[in-house]
PDB file of N, CA and C in Angstrom:
ATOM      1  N   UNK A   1       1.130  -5.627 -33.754  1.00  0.00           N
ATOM      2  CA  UNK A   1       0.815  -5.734 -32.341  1.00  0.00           C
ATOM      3  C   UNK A   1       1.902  -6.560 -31.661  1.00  0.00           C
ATOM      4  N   UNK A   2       2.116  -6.009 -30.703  1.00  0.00           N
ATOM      5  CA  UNK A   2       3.311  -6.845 -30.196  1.00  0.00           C
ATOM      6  C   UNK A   2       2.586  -7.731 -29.253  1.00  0.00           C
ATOM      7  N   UNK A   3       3.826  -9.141 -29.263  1.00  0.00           N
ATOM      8  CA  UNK A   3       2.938 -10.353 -28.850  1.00  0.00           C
ATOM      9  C   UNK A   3       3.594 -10.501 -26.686  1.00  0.00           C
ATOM     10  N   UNK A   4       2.544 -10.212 -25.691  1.00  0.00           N
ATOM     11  CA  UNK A   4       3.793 -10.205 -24.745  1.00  0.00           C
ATOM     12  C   UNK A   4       3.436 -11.799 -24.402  1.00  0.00           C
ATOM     13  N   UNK A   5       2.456 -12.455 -24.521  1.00  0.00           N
ATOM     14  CA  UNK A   5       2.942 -14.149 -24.228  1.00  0.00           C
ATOM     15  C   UNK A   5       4.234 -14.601 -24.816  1.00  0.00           C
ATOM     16  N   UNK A   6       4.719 -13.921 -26.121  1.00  0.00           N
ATOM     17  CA  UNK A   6       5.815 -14.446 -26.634  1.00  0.00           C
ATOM     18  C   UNK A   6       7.134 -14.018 -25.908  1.00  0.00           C
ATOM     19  N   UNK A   7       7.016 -12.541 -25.726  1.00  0.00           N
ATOM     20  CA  UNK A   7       8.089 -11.838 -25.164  1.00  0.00           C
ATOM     21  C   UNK A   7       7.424 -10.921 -23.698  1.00  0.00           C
ATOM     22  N   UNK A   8       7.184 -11.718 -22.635  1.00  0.00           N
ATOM     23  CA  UNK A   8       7.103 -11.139 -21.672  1.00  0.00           C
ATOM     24  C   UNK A   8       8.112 -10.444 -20.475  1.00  0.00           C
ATOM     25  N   UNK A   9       9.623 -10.895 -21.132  1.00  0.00           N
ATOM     26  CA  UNK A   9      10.319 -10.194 -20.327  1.00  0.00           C
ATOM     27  C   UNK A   9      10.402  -8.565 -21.336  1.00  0.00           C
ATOM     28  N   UNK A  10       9.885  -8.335 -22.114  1.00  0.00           N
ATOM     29  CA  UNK A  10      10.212  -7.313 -22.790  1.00  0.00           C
ATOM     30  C   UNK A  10       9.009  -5.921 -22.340  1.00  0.00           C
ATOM     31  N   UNK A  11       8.516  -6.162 -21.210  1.00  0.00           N
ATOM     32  CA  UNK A  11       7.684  -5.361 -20.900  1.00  0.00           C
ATOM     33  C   UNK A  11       8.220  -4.322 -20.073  1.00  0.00           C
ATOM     34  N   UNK A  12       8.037  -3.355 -20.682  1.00  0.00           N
ATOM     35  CA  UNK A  12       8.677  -2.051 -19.788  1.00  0.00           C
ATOM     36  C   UNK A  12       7.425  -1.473 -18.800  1.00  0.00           C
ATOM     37  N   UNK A  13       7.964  -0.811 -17.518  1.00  0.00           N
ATOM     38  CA  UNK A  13       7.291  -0.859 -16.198  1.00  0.00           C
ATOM     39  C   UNK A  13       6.586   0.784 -17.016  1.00  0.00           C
ATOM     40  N   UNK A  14       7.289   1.371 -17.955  1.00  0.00           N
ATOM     41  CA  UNK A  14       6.606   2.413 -18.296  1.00  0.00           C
ATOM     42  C   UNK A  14       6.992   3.886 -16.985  1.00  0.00           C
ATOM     43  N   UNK A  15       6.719   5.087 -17.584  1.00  0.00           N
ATOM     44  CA  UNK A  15       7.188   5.981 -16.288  1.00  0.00           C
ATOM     45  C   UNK A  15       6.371   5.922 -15.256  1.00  0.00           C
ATOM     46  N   UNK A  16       7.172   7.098 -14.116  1.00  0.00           N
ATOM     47  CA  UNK A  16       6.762   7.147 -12.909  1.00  0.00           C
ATOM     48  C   UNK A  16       6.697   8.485 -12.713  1.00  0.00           C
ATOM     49  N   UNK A  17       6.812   8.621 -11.711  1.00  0.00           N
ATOM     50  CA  UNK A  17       6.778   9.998 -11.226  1.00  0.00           C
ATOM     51  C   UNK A  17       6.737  10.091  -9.527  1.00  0.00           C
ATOM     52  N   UNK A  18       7.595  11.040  -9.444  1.00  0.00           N
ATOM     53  CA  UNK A  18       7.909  11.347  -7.828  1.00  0.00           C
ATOM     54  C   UNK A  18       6.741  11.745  -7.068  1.00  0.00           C
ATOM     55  N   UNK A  19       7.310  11.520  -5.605  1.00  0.00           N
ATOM     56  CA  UNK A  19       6.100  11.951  -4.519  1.00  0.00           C
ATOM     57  C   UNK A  19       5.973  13.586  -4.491  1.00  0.00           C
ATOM     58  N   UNK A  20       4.896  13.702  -4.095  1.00  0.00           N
ATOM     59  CA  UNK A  20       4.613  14.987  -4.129  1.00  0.00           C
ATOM     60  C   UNK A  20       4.621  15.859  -3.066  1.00  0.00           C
ATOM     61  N   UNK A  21       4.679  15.384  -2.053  1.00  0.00           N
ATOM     62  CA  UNK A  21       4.524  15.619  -0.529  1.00  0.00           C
ATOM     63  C   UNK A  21       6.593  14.646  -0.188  1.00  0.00           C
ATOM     64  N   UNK A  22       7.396  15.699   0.631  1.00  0.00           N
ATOM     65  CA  UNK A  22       8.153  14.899   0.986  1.00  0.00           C
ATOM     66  C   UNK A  22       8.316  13.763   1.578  1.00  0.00           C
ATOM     67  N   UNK A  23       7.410  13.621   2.440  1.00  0.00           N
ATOM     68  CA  UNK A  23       6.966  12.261   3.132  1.00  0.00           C
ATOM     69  C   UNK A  23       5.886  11.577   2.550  1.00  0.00           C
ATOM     70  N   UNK A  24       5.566  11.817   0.803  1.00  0.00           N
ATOM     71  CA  UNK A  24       4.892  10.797   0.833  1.00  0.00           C
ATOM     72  C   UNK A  24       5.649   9.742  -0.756  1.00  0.00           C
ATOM     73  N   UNK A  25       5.078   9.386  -1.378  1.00  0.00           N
ATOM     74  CA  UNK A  25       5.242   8.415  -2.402  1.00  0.00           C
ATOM     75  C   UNK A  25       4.878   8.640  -3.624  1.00  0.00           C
ATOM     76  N   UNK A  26       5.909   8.271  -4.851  1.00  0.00           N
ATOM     77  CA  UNK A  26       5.021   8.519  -6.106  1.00  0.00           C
ATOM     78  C   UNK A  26       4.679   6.865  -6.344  1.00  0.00           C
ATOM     79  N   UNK A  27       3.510   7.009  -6.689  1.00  0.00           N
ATOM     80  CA  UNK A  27       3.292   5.076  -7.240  1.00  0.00           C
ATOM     81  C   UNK A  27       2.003   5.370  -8.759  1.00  0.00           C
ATOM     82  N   UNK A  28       2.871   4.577  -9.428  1.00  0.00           N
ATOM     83  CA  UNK A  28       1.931   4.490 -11.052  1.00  0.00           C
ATOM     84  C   UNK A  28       1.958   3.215 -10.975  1.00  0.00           C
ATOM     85  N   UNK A  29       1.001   2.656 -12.107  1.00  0.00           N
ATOM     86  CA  UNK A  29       0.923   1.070 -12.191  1.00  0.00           C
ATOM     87  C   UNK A  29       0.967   0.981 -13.608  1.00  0.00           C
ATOM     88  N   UNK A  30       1.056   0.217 -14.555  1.00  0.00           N
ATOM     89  CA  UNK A  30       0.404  -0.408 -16.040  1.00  0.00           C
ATOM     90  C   UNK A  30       0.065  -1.463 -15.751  1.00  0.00           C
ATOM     91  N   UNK A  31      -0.787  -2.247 -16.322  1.00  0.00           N
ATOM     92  CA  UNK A  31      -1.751  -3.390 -16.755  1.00  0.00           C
ATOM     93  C   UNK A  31      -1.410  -4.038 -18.036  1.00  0.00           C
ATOM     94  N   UNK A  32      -0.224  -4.760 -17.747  1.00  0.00           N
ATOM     95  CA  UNK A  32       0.794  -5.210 -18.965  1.00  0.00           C
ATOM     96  C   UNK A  32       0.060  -6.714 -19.291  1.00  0.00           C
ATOM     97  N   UNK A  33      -1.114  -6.737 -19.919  1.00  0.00           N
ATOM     98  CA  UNK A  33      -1.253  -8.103 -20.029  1.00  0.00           C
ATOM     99  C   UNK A  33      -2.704  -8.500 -19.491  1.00  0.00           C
ATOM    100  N   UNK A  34      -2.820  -9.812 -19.585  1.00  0.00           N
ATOM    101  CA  UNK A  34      -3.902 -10.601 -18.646  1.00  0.00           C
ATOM    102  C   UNK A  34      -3.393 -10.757 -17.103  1.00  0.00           C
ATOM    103  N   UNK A  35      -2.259 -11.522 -17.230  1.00  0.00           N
ATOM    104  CA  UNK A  35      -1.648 -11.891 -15.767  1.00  0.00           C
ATOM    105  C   UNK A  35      -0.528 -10.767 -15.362  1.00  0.00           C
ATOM    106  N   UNK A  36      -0.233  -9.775 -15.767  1.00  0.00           N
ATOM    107  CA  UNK A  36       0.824  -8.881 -15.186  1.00  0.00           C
ATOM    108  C   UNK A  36       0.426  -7.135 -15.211  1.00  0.00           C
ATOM    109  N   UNK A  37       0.543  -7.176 -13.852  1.00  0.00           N
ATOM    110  CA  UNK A  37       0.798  -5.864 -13.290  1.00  0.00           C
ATOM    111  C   UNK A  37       1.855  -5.131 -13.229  1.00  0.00           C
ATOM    112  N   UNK A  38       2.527  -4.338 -13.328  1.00  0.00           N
ATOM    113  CA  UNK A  38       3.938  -3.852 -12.924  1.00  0.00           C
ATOM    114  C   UNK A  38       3.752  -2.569 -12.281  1.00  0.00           C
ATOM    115  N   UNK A  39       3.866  -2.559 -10.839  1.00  0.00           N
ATOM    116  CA  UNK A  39       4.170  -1.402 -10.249  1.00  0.00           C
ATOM    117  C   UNK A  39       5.218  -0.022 -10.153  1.00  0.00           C
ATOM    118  N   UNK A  40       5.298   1.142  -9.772  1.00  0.00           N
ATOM    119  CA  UNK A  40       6.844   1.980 -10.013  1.00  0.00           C
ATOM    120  C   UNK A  40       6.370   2.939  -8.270  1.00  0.00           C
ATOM    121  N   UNK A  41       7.097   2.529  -7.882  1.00  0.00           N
ATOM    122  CA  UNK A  41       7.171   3.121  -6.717  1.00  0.00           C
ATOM    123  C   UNK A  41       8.430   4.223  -6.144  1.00  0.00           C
ATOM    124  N   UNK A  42       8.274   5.333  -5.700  1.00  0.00           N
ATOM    125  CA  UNK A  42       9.937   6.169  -5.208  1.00  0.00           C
ATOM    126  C   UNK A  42       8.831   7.009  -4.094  1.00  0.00           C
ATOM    127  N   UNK A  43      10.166   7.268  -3.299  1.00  0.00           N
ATOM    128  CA  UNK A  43      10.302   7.940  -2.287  1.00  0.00           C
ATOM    129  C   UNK A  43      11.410   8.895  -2.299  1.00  0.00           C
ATOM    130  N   UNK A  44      11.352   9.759  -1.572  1.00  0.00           N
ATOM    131  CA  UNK A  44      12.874  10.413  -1.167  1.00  0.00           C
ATOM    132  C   UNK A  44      13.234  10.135   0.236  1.00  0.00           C
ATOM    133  N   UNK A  45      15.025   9.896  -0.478  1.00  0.00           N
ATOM    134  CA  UNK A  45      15.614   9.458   0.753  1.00  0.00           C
ATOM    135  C   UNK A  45      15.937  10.438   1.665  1.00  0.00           C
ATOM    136  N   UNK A  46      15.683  11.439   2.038  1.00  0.00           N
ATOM    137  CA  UNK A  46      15.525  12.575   2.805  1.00  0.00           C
ATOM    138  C   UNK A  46      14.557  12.481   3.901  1.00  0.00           C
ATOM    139  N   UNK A  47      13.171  11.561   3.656  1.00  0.00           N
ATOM    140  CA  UNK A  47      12.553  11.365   4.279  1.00  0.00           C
ATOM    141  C   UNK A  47      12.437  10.144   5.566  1.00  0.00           C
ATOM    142  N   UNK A  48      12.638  10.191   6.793  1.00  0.00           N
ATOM    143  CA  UNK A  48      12.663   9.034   7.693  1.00  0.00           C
ATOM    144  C   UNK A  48      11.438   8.001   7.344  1.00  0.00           C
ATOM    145  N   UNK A  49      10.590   8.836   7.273  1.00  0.00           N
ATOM    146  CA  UNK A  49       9.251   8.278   7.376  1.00  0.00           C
ATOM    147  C   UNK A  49       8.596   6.994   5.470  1.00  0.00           C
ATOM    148  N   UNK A  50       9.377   7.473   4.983  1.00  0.00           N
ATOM    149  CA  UNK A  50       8.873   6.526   3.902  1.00  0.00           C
ATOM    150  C   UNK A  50       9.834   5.653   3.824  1.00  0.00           C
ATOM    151  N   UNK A  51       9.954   4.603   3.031  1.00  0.00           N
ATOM    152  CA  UNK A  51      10.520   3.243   2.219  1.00  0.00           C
ATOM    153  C   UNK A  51       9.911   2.465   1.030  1.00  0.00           C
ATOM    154  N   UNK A  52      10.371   3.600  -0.279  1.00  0.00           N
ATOM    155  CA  UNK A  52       9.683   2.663  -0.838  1.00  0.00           C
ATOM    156  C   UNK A  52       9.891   0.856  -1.537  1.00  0.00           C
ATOM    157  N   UNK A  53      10.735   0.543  -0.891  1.00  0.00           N
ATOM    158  CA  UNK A  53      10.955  -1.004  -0.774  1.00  0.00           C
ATOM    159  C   UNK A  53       9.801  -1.664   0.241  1.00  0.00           C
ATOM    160  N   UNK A  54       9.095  -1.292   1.192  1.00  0.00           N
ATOM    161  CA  UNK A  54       8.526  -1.536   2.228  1.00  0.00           C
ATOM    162  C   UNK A  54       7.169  -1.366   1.468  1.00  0.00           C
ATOM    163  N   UNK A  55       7.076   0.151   1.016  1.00  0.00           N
ATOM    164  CA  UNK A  55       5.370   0.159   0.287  1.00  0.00           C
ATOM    165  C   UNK A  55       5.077  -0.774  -0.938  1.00  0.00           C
ATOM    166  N   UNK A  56       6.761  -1.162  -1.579  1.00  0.00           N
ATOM    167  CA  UNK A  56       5.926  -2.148  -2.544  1.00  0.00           C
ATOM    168  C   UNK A  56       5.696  -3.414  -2.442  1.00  0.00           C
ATOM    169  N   UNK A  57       6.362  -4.016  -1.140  1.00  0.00           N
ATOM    170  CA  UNK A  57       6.300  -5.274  -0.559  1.00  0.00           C
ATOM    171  C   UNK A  57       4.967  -5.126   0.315  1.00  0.00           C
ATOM    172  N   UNK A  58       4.318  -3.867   0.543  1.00  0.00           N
ATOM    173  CA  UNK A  58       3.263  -3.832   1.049  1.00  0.00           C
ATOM    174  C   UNK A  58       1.958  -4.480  -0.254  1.00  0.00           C
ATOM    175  N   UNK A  59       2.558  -3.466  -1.191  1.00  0.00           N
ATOM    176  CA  UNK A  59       1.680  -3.788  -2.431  1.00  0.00           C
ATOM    177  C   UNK A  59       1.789  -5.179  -3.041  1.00  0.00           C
ATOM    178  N   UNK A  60       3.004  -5.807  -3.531  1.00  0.00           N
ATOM    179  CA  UNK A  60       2.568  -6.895  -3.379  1.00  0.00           C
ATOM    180  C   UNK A  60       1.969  -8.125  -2.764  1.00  0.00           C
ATOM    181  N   UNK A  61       2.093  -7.710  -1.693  1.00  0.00           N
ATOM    182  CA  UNK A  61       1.124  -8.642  -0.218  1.00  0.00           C
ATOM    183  C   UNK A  61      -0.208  -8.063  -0.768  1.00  0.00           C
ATOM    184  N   UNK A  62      -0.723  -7.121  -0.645  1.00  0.00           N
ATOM    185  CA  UNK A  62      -2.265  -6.844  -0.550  1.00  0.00           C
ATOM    186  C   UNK A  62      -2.604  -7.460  -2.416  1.00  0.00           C
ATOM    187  N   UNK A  63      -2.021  -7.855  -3.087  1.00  0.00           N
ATOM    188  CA  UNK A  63      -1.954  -7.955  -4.704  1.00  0.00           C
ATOM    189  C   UNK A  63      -2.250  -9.348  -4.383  1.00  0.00           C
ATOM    190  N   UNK A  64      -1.113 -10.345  -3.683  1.00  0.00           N
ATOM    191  CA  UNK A  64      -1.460 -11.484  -3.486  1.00  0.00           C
ATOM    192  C   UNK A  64      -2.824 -11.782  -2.760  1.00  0.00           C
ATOM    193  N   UNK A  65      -3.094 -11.125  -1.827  1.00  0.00           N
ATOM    194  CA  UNK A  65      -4.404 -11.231  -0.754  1.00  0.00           C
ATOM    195  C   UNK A  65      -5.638 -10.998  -2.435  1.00  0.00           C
ATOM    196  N   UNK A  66      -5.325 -10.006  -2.812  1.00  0.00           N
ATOM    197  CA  UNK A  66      -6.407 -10.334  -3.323  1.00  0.00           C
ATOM    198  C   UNK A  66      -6.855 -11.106  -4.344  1.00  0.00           C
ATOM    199  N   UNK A  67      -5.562 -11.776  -5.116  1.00  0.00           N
ATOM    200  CA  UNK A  67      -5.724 -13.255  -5.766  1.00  0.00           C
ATOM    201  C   UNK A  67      -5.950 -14.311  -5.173  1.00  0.00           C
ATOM    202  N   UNK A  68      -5.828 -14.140  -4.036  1.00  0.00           N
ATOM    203  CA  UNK A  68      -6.549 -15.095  -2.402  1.00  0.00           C
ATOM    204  C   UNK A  68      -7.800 -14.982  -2.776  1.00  0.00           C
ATOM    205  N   UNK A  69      -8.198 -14.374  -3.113  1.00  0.00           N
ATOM    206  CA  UNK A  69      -9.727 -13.985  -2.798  1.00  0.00           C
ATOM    207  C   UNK A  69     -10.699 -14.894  -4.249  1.00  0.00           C
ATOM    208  N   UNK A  70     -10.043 -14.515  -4.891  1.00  0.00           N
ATOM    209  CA  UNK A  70     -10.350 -15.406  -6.398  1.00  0.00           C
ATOM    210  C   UNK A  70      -9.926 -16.605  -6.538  1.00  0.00           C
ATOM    211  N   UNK A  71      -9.416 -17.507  -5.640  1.00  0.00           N
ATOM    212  CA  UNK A  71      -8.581 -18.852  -5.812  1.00  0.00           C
ATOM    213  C   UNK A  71      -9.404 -19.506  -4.819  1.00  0.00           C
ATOM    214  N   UNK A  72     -10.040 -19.336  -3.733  1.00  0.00           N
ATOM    215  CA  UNK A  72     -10.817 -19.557  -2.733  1.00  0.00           C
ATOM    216  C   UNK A  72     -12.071 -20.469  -3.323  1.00  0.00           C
ATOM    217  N   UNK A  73     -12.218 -21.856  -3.896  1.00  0.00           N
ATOM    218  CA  UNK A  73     -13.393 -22.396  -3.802  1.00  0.00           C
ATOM    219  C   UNK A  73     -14.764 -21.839  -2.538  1.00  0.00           C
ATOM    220  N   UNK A  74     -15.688 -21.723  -3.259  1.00  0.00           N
ATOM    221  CA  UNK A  74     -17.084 -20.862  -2.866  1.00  0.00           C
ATOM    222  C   UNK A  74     -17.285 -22.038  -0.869  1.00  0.00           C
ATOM    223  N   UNK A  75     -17.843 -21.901  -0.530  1.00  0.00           N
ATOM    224  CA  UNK A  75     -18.293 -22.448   0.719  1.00  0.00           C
ATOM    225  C   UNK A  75     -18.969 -23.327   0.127  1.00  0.00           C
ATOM    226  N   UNK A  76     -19.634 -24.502   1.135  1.00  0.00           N
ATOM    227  CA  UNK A  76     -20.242 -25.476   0.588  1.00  0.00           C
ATOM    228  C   UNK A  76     -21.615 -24.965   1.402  1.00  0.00           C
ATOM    229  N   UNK A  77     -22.664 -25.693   0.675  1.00  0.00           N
ATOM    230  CA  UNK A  77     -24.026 -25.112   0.879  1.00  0.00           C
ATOM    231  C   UNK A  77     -23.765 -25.750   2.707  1.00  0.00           C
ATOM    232  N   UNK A  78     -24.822 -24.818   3.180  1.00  0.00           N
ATOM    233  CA  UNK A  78     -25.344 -25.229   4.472  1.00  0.00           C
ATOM    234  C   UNK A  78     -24.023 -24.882   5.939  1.00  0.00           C
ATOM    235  N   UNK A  79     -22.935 -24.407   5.292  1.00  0.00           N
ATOM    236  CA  UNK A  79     -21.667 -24.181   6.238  1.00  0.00           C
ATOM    237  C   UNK A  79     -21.618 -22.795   6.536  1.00  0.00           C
TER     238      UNK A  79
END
């Protein structure tokens, strides 16, 4: 079994695959771990309308928001 706490830069993002629609996006994910996600995002550059530098900076924002959500001590009674 390979160990990735030991060797976590050795994690490959694994394939992808293109958009299917010209204007839209291919996006795969793996679940490399406890703490790591690795996204694969493409677009074609033919298209005005996509960026996929933009959708994955989208994805990591909504990734962080939702470790926001789990880091958030509960409300205090009565507030």
């Amino acid at each position: 079994m390979f160990d990735l706490n030991k060797f976590p830069d050795h994690v490959s993002s694994g394939g992808g695959f293109g958009p299917v629609a010209d204007d839209g996006y291919g996006v795969s994910y793996i679940i490399a771990g406890e703490n790591l996600i690795t996204f694969h995002v493409s677009s074609k550059f033919s298209s005005p309308e996509t960026d996929s530098q933009r959708f994955a900076r989208n994805i990591r924002q909504a990734m962080l928001d939702i470790a926001g959500l789990f880091d958030k001590p509960p409300p205090a009674a009565g507030k």
